[in-house]
Protein backbone atom coordinates (compact mmCIF):
# COMPACT_ATOMS: atom_id res chain seq x y z
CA UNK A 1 0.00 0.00 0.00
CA UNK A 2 1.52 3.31 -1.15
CA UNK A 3 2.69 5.31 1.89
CA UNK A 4 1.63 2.60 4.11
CA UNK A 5 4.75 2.11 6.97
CA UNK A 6 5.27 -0.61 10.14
CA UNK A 7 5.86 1.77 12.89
CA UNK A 8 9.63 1.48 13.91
CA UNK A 9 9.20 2.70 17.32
CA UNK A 10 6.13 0.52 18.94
CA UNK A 11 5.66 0.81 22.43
CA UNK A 12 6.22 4.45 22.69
CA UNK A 13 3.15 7.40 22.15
CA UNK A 14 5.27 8.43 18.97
CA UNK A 15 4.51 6.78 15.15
CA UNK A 16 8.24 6.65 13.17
CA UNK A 17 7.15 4.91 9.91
CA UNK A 18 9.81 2.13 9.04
CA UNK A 19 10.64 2.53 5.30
CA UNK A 20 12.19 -1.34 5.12
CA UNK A 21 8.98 -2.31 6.32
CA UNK A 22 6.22 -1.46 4.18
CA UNK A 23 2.42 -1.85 4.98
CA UNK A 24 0.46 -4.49 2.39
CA UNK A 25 -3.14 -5.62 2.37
CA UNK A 26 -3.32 -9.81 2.49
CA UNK A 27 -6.94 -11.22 1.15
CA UNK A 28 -6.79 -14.61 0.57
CA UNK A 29 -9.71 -17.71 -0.14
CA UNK A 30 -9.14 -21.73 0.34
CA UNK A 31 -11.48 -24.13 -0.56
CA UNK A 32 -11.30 -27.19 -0.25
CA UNK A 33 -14.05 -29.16 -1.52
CA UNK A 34 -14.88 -32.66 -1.74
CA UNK A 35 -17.29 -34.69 -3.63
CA UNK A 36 -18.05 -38.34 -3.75
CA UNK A 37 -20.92 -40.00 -5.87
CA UNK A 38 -21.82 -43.50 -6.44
CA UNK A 39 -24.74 -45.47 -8.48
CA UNK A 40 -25.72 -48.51 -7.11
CA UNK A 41 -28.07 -49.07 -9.87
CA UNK A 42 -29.11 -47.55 -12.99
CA UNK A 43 -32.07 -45.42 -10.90
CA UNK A 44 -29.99 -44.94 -7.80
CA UNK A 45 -26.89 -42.58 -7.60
CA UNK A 46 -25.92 -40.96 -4.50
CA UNK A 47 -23.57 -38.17 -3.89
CA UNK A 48 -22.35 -36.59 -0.44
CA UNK A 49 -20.34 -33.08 -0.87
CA UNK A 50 -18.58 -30.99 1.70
CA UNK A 51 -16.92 -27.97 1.26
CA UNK A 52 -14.08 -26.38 3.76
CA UNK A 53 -13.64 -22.38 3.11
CA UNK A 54 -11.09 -20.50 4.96
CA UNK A 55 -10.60 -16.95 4.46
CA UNK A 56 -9.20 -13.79 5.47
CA UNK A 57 -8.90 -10.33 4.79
CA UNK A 58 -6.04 -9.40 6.71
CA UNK A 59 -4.83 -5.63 7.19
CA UNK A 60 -8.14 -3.71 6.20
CA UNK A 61 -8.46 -0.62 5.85
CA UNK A 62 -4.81 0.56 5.22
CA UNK A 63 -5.34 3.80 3.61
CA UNK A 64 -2.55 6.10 2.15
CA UNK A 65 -0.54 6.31 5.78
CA UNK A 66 -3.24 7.40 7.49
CA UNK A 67 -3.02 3.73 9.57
CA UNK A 68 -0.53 1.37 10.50
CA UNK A 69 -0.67 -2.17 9.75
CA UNK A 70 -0.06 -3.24 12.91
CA UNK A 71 -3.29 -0.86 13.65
CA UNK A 72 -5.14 -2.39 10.67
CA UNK A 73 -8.06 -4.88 11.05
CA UNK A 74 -8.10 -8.76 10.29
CA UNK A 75 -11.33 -10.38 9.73
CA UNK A 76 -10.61 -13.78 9.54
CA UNK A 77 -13.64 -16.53 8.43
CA UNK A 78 -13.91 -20.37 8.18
CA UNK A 79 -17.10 -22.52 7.83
């Protein structure tokens, strides 16, 4: 993210943007699915399905320098 910094002196009231440390944005999506069918007979087929979804969007809301990454919000989801 453009102007987007770590801070290089956490702990303290005071924001020093670290320039080897740049501030990013991180969405990612996993799925993994899974599907099993079988046909016992030329009228009967049966299929089971389950699906596995991770996701995250990691360091919202990063905006120009305005916030840190380390002050940015994570919204992590599985189900």
């Amino acid at each position: 993210m453009p102007g987007s910094f770590y801070n290089k002196t956490q702990g303290t009231p005071f924001f020093t943007p670290d320039p080897g440390r740049r501030g990013y944005t991180n969405s990612y999506s996993q799925d993994n699915t899974v599907r099993l069918s079988w046909q016992a007979a030329a009228k009967h087929k049966f299929t089971v399905a389950d699906s596995m979804q991770n996701n995250c969007q990691c360091h919202l809301f990063i905006d120009n320098g305005t916030k840190s990454p380390e002050a940015s919000t994570d919204l992590p989801t599985s189900g």
